[in-house]
Protein backbone atom coordinates (compact mmCIF):
# COMPACT_ATOMS: atom_id res chain seq x y z
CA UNK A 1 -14.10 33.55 104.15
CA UNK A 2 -11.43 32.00 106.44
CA UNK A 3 -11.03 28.48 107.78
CA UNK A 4 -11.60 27.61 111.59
CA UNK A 5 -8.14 27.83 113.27
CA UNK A 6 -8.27 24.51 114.81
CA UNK A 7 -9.35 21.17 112.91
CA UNK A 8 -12.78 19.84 114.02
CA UNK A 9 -12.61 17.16 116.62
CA UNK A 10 -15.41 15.05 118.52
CA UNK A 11 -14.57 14.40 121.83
CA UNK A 12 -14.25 10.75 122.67
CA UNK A 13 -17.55 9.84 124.12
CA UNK A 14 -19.53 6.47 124.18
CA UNK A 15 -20.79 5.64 120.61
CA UNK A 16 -24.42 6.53 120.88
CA UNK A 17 -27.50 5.19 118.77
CA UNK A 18 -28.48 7.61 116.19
CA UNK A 19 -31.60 9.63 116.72
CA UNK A 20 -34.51 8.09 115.14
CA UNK A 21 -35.65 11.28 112.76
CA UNK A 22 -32.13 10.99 111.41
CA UNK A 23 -32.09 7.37 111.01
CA UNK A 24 -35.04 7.44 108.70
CA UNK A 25 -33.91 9.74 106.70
CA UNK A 26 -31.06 8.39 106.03
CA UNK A 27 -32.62 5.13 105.43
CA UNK A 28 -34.99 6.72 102.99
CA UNK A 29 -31.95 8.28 101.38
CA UNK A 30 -30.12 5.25 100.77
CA UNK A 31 -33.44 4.09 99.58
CA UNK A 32 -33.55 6.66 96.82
CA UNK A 33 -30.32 6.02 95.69
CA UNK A 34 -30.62 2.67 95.64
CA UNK A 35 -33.78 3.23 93.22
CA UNK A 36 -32.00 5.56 91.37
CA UNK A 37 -29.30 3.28 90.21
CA UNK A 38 -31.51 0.75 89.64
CA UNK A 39 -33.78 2.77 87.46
CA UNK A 40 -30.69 4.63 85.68
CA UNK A 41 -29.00 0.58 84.81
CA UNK A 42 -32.35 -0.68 83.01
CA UNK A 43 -31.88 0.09 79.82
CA UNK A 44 -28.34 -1.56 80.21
CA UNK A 45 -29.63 -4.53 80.96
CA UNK A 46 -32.53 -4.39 78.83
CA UNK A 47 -29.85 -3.57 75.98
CA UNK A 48 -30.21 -6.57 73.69
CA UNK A 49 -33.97 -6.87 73.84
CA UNK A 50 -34.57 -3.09 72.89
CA UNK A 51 -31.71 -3.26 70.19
CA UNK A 52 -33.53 -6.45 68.66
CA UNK A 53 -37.26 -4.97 68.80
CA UNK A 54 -36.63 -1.65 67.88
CA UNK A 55 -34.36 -2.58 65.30
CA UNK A 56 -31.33 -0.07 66.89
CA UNK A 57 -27.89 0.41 65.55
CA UNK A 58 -24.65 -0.05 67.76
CA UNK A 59 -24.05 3.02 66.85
CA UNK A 60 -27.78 4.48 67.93
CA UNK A 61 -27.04 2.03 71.22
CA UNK A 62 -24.27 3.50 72.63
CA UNK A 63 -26.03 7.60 71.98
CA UNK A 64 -28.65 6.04 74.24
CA UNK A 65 -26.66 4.14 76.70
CA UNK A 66 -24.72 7.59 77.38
CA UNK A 67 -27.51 10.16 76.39
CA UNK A 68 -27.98 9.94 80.41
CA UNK A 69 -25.10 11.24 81.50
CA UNK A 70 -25.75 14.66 79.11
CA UNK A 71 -28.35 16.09 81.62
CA UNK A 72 -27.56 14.54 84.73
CA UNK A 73 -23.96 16.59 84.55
CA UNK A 74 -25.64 19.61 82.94
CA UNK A 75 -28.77 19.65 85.71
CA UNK A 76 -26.63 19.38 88.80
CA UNK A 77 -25.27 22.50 89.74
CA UNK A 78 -28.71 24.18 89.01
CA UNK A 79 -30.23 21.05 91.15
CA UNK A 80 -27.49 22.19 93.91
CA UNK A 81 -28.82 25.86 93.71
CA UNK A 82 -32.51 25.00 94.03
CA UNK A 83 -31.77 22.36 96.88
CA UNK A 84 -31.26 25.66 99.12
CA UNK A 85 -33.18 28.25 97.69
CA UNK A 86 -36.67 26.05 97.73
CA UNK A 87 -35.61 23.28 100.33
CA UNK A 88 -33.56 19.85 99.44
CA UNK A 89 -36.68 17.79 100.62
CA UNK A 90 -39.11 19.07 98.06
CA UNK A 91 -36.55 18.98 95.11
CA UNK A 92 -35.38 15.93 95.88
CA UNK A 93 -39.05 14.86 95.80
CA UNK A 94 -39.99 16.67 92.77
CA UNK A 95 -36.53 15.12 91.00
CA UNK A 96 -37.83 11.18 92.02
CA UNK A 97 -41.09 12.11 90.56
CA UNK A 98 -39.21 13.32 87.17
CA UNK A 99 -37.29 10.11 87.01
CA UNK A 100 -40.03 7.56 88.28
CA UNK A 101 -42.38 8.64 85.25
CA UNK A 102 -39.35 8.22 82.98
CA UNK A 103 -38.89 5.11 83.61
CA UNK A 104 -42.44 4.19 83.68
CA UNK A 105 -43.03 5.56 80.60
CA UNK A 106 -39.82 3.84 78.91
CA UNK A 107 -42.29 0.88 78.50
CA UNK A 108 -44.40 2.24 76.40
CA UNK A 109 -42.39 3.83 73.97
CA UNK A 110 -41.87 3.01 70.20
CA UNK A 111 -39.06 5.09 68.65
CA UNK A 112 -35.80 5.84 69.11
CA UNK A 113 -35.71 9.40 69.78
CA UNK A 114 -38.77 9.01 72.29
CA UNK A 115 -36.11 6.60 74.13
CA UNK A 116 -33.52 9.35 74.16
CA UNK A 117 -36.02 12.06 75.18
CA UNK A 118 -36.79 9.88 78.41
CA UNK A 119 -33.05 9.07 78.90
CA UNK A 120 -32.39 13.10 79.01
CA UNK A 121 -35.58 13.18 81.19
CA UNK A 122 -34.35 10.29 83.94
CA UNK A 123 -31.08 12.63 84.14
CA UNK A 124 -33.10 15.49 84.89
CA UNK A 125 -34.41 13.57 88.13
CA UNK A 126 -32.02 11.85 89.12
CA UNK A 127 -29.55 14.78 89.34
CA UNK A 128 -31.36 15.98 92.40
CA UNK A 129 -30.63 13.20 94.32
CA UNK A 130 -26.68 13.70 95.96
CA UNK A 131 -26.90 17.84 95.93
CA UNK A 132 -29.97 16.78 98.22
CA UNK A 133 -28.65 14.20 99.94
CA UNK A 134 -25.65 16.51 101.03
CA UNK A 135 -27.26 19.19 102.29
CA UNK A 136 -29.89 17.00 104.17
CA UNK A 137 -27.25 14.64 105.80
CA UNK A 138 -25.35 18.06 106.52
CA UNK A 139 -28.43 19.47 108.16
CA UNK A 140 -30.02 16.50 110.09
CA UNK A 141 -27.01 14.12 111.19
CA UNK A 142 -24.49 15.26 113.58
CA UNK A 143 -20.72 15.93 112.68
CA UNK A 144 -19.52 12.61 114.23
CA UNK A 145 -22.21 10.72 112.49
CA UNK A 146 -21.61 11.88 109.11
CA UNK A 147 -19.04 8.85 107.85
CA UNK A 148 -21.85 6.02 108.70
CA UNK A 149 -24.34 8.54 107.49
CA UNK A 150 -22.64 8.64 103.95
CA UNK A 151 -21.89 4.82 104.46
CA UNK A 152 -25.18 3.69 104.56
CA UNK A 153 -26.09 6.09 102.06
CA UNK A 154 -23.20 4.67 99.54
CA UNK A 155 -24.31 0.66 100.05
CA UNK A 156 -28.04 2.44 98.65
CA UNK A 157 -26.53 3.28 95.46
CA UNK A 158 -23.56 0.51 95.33
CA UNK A 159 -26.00 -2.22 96.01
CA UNK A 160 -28.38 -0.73 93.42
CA UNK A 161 -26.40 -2.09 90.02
CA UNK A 162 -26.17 -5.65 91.87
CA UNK A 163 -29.78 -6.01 92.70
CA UNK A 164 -31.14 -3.95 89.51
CA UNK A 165 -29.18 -6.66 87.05
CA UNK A 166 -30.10 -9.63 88.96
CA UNK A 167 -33.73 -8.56 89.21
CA UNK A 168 -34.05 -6.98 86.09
CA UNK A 169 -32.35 -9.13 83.97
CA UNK A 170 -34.42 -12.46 85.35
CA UNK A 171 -38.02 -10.33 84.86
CA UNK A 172 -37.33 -9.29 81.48
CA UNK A 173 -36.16 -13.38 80.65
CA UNK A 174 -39.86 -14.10 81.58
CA UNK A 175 -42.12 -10.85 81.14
CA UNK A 176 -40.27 -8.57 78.18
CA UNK A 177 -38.53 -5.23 79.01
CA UNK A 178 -41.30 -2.83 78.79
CA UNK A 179 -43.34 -4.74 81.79
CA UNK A 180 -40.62 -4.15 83.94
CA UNK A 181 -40.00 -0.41 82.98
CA UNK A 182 -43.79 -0.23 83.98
CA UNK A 183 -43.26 -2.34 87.18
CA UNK A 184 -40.31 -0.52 88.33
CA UNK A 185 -41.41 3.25 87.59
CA UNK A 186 -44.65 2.23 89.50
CA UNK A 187 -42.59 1.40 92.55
CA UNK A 188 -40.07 3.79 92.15
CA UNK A 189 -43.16 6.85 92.75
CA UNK A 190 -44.06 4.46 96.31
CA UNK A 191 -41.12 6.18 97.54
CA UNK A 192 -42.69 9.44 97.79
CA UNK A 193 -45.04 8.25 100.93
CA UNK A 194 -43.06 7.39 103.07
CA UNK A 195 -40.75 10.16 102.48
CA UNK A 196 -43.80 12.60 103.23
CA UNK A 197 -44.76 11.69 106.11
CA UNK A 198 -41.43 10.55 108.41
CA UNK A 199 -39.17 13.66 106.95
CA UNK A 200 -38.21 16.29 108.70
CA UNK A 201 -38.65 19.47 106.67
CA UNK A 202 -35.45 21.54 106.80
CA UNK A 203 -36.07 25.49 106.72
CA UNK A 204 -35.57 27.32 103.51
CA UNK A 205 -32.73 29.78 103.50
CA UNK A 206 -33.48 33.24 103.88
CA UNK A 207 -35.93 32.93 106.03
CA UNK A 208 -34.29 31.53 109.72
CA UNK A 209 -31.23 32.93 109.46
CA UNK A 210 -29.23 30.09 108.31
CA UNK A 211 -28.22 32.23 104.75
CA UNK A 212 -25.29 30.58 102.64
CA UNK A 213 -22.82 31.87 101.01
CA UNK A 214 -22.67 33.73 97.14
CA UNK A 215 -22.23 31.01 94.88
CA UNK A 216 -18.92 32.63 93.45
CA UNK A 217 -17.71 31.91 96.34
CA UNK A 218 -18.39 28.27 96.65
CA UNK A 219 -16.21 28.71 93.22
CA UNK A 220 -13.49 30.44 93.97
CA UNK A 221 -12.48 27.57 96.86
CA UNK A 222 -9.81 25.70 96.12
CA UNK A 223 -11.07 22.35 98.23
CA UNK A 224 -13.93 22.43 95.80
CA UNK A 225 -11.71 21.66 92.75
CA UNK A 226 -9.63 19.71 94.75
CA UNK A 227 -12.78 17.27 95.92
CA UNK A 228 -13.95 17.83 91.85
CA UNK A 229 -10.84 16.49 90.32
CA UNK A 230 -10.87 13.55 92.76
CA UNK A 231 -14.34 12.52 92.51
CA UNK A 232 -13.42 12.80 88.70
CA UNK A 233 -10.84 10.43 88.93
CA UNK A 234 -12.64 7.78 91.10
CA UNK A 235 -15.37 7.76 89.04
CA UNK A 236 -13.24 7.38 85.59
CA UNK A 237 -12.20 4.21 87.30
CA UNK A 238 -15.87 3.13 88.35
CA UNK A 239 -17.38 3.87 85.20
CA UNK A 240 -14.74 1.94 83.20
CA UNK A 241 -15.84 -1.15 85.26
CA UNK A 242 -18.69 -0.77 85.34
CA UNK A 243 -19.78 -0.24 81.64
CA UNK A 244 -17.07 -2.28 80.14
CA UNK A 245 -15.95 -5.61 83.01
CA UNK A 246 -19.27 -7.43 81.50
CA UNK A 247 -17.06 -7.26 77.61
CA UNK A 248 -13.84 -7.32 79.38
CA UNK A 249 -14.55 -10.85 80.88
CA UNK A 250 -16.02 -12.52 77.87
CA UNK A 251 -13.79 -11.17 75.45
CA UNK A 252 -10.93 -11.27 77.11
CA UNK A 253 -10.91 -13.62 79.77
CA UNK A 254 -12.99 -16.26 78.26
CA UNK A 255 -15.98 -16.09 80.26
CA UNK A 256 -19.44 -17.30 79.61
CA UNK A 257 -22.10 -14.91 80.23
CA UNK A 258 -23.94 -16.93 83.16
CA UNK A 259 -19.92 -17.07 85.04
CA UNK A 260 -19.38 -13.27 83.88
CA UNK A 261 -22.58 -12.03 85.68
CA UNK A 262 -21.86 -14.46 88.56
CA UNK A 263 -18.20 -12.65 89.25
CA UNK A 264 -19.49 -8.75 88.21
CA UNK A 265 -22.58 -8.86 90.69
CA UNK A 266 -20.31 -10.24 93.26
CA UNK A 267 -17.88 -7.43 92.83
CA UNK A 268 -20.76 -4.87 93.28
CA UNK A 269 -21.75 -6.71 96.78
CA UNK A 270 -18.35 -6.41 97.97
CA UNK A 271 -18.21 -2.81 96.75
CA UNK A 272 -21.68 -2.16 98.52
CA UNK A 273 -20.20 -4.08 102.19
CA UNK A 274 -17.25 -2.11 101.99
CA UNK A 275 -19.11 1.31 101.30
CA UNK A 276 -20.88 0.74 104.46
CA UNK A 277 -17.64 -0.69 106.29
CA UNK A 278 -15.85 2.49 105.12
CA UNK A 279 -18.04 4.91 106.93
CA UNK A 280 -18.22 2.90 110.43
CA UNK A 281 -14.65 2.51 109.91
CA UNK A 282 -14.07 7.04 109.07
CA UNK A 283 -16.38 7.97 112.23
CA UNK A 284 -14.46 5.37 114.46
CA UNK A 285 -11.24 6.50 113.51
CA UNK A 286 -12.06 10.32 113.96
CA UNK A 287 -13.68 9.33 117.39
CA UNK A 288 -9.94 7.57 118.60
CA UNK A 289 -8.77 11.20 118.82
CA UNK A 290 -7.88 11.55 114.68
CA UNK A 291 -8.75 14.85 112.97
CA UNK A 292 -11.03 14.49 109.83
CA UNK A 293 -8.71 15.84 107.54
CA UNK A 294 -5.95 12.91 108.65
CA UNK A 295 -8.80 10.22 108.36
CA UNK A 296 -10.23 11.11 104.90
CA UNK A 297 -7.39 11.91 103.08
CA UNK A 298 -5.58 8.72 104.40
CA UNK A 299 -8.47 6.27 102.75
CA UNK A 300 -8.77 8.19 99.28
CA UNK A 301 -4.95 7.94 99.12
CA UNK A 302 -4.94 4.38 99.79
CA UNK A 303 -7.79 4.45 97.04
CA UNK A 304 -6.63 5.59 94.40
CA UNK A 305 -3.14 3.73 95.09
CA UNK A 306 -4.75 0.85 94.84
CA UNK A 307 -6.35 1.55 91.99
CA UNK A 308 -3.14 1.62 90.20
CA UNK A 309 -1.97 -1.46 91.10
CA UNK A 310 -5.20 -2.83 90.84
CA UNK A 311 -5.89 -2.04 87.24
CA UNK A 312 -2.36 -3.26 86.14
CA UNK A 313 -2.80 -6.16 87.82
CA UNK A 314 -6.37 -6.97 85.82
CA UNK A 315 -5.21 -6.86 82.89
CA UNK A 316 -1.89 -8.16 83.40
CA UNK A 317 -2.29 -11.01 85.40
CA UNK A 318 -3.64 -15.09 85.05
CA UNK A 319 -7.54 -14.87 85.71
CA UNK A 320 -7.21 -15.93 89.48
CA UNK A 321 -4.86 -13.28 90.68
CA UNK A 322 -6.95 -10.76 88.00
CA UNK A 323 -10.31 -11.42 89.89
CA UNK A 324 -8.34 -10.94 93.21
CA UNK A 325 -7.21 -7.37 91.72
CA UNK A 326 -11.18 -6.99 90.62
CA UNK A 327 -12.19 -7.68 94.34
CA UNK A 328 -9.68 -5.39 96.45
CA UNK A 329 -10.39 -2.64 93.92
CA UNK A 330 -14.38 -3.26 94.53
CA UNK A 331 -13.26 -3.09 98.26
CA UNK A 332 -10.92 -0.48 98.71
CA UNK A 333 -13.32 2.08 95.98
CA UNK A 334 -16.39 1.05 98.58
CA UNK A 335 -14.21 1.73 101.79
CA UNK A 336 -13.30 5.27 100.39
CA UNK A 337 -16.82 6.16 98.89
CA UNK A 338 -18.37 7.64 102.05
CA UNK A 339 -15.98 10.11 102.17
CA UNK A 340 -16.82 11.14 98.50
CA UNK A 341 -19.46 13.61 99.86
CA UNK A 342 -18.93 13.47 103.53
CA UNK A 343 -15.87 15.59 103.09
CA UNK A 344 -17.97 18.62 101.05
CA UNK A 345 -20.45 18.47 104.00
CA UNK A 346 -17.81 18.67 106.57
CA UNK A 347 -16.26 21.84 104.76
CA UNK A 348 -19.15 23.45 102.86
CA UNK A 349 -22.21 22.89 105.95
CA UNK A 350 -25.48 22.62 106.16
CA UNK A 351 -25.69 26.33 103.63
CA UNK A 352 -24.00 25.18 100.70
CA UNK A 353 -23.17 21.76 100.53
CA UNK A 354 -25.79 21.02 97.86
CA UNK A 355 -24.21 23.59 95.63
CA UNK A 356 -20.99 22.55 96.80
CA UNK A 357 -21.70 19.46 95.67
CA UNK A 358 -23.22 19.91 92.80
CA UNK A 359 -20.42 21.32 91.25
CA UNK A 360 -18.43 18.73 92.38
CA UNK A 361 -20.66 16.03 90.98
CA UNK A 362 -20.59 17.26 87.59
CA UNK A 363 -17.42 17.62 87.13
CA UNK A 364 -16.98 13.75 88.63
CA UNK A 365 -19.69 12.56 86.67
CA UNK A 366 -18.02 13.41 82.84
CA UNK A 367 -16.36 10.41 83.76
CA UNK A 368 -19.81 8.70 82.94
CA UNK A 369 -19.39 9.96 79.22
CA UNK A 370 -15.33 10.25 78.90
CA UNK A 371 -14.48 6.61 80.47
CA UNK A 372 -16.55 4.53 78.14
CA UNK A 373 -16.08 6.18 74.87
CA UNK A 374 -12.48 6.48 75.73
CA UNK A 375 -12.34 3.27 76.31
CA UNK A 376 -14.39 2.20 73.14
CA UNK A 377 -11.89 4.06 71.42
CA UNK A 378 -8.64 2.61 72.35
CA UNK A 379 -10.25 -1.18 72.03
CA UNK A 380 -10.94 -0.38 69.18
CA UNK A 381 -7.69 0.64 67.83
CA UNK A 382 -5.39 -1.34 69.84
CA UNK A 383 -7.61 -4.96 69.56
CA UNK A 384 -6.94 -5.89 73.32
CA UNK A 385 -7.70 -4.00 76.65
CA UNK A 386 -4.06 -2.69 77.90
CA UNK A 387 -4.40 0.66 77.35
CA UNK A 388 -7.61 0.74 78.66
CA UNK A 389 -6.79 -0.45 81.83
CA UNK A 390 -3.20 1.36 81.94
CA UNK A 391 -5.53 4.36 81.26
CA UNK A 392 -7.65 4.13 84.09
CA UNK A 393 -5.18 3.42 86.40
CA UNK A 394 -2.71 6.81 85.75
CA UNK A 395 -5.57 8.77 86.01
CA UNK A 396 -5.79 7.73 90.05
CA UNK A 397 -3.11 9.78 90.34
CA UNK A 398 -5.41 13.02 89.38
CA UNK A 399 -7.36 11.56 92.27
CA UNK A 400 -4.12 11.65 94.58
CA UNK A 401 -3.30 15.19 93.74
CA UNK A 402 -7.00 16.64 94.14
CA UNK A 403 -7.71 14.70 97.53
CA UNK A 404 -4.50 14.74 99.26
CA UNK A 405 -2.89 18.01 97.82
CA UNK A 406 -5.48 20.59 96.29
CA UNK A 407 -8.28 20.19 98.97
CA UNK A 408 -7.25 22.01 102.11
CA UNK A 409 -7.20 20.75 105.72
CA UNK A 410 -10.87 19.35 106.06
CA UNK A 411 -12.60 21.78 108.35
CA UNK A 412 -15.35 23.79 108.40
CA UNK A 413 -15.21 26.69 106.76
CA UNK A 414 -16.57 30.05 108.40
CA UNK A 415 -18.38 31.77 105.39
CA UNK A 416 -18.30 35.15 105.77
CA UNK A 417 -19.78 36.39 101.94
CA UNK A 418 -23.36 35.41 101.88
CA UNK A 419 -26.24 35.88 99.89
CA UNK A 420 -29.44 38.08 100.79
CA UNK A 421 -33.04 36.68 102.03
CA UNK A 422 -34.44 36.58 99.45
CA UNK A 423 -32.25 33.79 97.40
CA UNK A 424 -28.60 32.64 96.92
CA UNK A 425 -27.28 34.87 93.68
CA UNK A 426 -24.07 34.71 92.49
C-alpha cells in the first residue's frame, strides 16, 4: 500500500448544511453512545445499593466494576471485522440489542456471578458501537464534515456519564436499583426504531466493489499503533478521573458527597461542550487552507501537554486552582476527542476503518482495567494520591509520541492488498 502523494485538502468553499440522511445518522449515533455510557455507568452508581443487598465484598465490587472492560477489549477487533464483512448497521444493531437486554435483565438478578455474567454480556454489545460508528461516519459523511461528525458523536458519549449519574442516581434514591435497570434496558431497545427506518443501509463488502484491505495489513501500519498508543494514553488519563475524582475529592479534598457530585458532573458537561466545540473547531481549521495532518496532530499535542500540567497541578495545588486544573483538563480532553477516531477514518476509509479501529480501541481501552487498579494500588501503598496523579500525567507523553511521531502524515491511504468477495481474511 502507499500513501497519496499530496495531503488531503478541501477547497475553501461556503460552509454548507449537512445532508439530512447524514445528519440523522449521526444524530442516532451520538444517541447510541450516549445510551451506551449511560447503560455501561449503572452499576457504578448503583454501587452501594447492590453491595448492601447482595451482601458483596470490596473485593467482589471492584471484579464487577471492571469485569466490563474484559470483553469489551477482547470483542472489538472481531466487532471491527464483522462491521465490514456483514454491514456496520446490522451489527451495530444486533450489539445494542446484546447490551439493552443486559441491562434490563441486571434488575432481576440475585447472585453475584449472574451480575458478572451480564457485565461480560453488556461488553459484548457495547463493543460494536465505535468500530461501527467509524466505518458508518467514514461511509456516509463527507471528508470535510468528518471533525463535527465525530464532535457530535463525542458530546453522545461525554454527556452520557453526566446525565446517567444525575438521572440514575436520583431514580434509584426513590424507586431501588433494579427498577431502573428495568426502566433503562426498556428504553435503551427504543433505539432500534428509529434506527430502522431513517438509516441508510451501507453495502456489504464484496459485493459492490468497495473490497478492503487483508487485515494483516491494517496491522502491519505503523499509524495504527501510533493512533493505538495514543488513544491508550488519553484514555489512562480519562479513566483515572473518571473512576477515582468521586474518592479523590472526598478523601482528599474534603468534599461532601452532594458538593463532590456537584463539581464531577460539571466537569463531564464541560468535557461534553468542548467535544462538540473540538470538532466545529478541526473542520474549520482544515477549511482555512490547513492540511488534516497539521490540524489533528496540533490539538492531541496540546492534549496531552496539558494533561501533564494538569494532573500536577490537581494534586498539587489549593482546591481553587486544583478544580481550575480539573476544568481545562475536562476541556482540552473534549476539544481533542473528535479527532480520536476521525483521524483512523481519514487514513483507513470507508473499507477498514471499523477494523482499523477496532484494534485501536482495544488497545486504548486496557486503560479501563490498568488505570484504576493501578491506581488502587499505589493509594494503597503510598496513603495519599501523588503518585497517582504523577502517574497519569507521564504517561501523556506515550500519547505525544504515538500522535505526533508514530502516526504518519494523516492522509488517505491507497490500499492496494485487499481481500476477496467473498470476506475480509487475514
Amino acid at each position: 500500500m502507499t500513501y497519496k502523494a499530496e495531503e488531503h485538502r478541501v477547497v475553501q468553499e461556503p460552509l454548507k448544511r449537512m445532508p439530512t440522511p447524514a445528519v440523522r445518522l449521526v444524530a442516532l449515533l451520538a444517541t447510541a453512545l450516549f445510551i451506551s455510557y449511560v447503560d455501561r455507568g449503572n452499576v457504578a452508581t448503583a454501587a452501594p445499593l447492590i453491595e448492601e443487598q447482595l451482601h458483596l465484598s470490596s473485593a467482589q465490587l471492584g471484579i464487577l466494576l471492571s469485569s466490563f472492560f474484559v470483553t469489551y477489549v477482547l470483542a472489538m477487533v472481531p466487532a471491527g471485522w464483522l462491521a465490514e464483512r456483514y454491514g456496520a448497521h446490522r451489527v451495530l444493531a444486533a450489539g445494542i440489542t446484546i447490551w439493552s437486554i443486559a441491562t434490563l435483565l441486571t434488575g432481576f438478578v440475585s447472585s453475584f456471578p449472574a451480575l458478572i455474567a451480564l457485565r461480560l454480556l453488556l461488553g459484548v454489545g457495547e463493543s460494536a458501537t465505535f468500530p461501527c460508528l467509524s466505518k458508518l461516519i467514514a461511509s456516509g459523511v463527507e471528508s470535510h464534515r468528518v471533525g463535527v461528525a465525530n464532535g457530535v458523536v463525542s458530546f453522545g458519549y461525554l454527556f452520557g456519564p453526566a446525565v446517567g449519574t444525575l438521572a440514575g442516581g436520583y431514580l434509584m434514591a426513590y424507586f431501588g436499583w433494579r427498577p431502573v435497570f428495568i426502566l433503562f434496558g426498556t428504553l435503551s431497545l427504543l433505539w432500534l426504531w428509529p434506527w430502522s427506518r431513517v438509516v441508510v443501509h451501507e453495502p456489504e463488502l464484496g459485493h459492490d466493489g468497495q473490497v478492503g484491505p487483508r487485515f494483516v495489513e491494517i496491522l502491519k501500519q505503523r499509524g495504527l499503533w501510533g493512533t493505538a498508543l495514543g488513544n491508550f494514553s488519553e484514555n489512562y488519563t480519562f479513566y483515572f478521573i473518571l473512576t477515582w475524582l468521586p474518592e479523590y475529592l472526598v478523601r482528599a479534598r474534603g468534599f461532601s458527597l452532594q458538593t463532590m457530585a456537584n463539581v464531577a458532573s460539571t466537569a463531564y458537561l464541560i468535557n461534553a461542550a468542548a467535544a462538540f466545540l473540538g470538532g466545529w473547531i478541526s473542520d474549520a481549521w482544515i477549511r482555512s487552507g490547513r492540511s488534516a495532518n497539521v490540524v489533528y496532530k496540533t490539538i492531541m499535542a496540546l492534549n496531552h501537554i496539558a494533561a501533564i500540567g494538569c494532573m500536577i497541578g490537581m494534586v498539587s495545588l489549593p482546591i481553587r486552582y486544583s478544580l481550575a486544573c480539573l476544568f481545562v483538563y475536562e476541556a482540552m480532553m473534549g476539544l481533542a476527542a473528535p479527532g480520536t477516531f476521525a483521524i483512523a477514518q481519514t487514513v483507513a476509509g470507508p473499507t477498514a476503518s471499523a477494523r482499523w479501529v477496532g484494534v485501536q480501541n482495544m488497545c486504548g481501552n486496557l486503560a479501563g482495567i490498568f488505570a484504576p487498579a493501578i491506581t488502587g494500588f499505589l493509594v494503597g501503598a503510598t496513603g495519599h494520591f501523588g503518585m497517582a496523579f504523577a502517574l497519569a500525567g507521564l504517561v501523556n507523553l506515550l500519547g505525544i509520541a504515538g500522535w505526533v511521531f508514530i502516526l504518519p502524515k494523516i492522509v488517505p491511504i491507497q490500499w492496494t492488498q485487499v481481500g476477496n468477495p467473498d470476506g475480509i481474511e487475514a
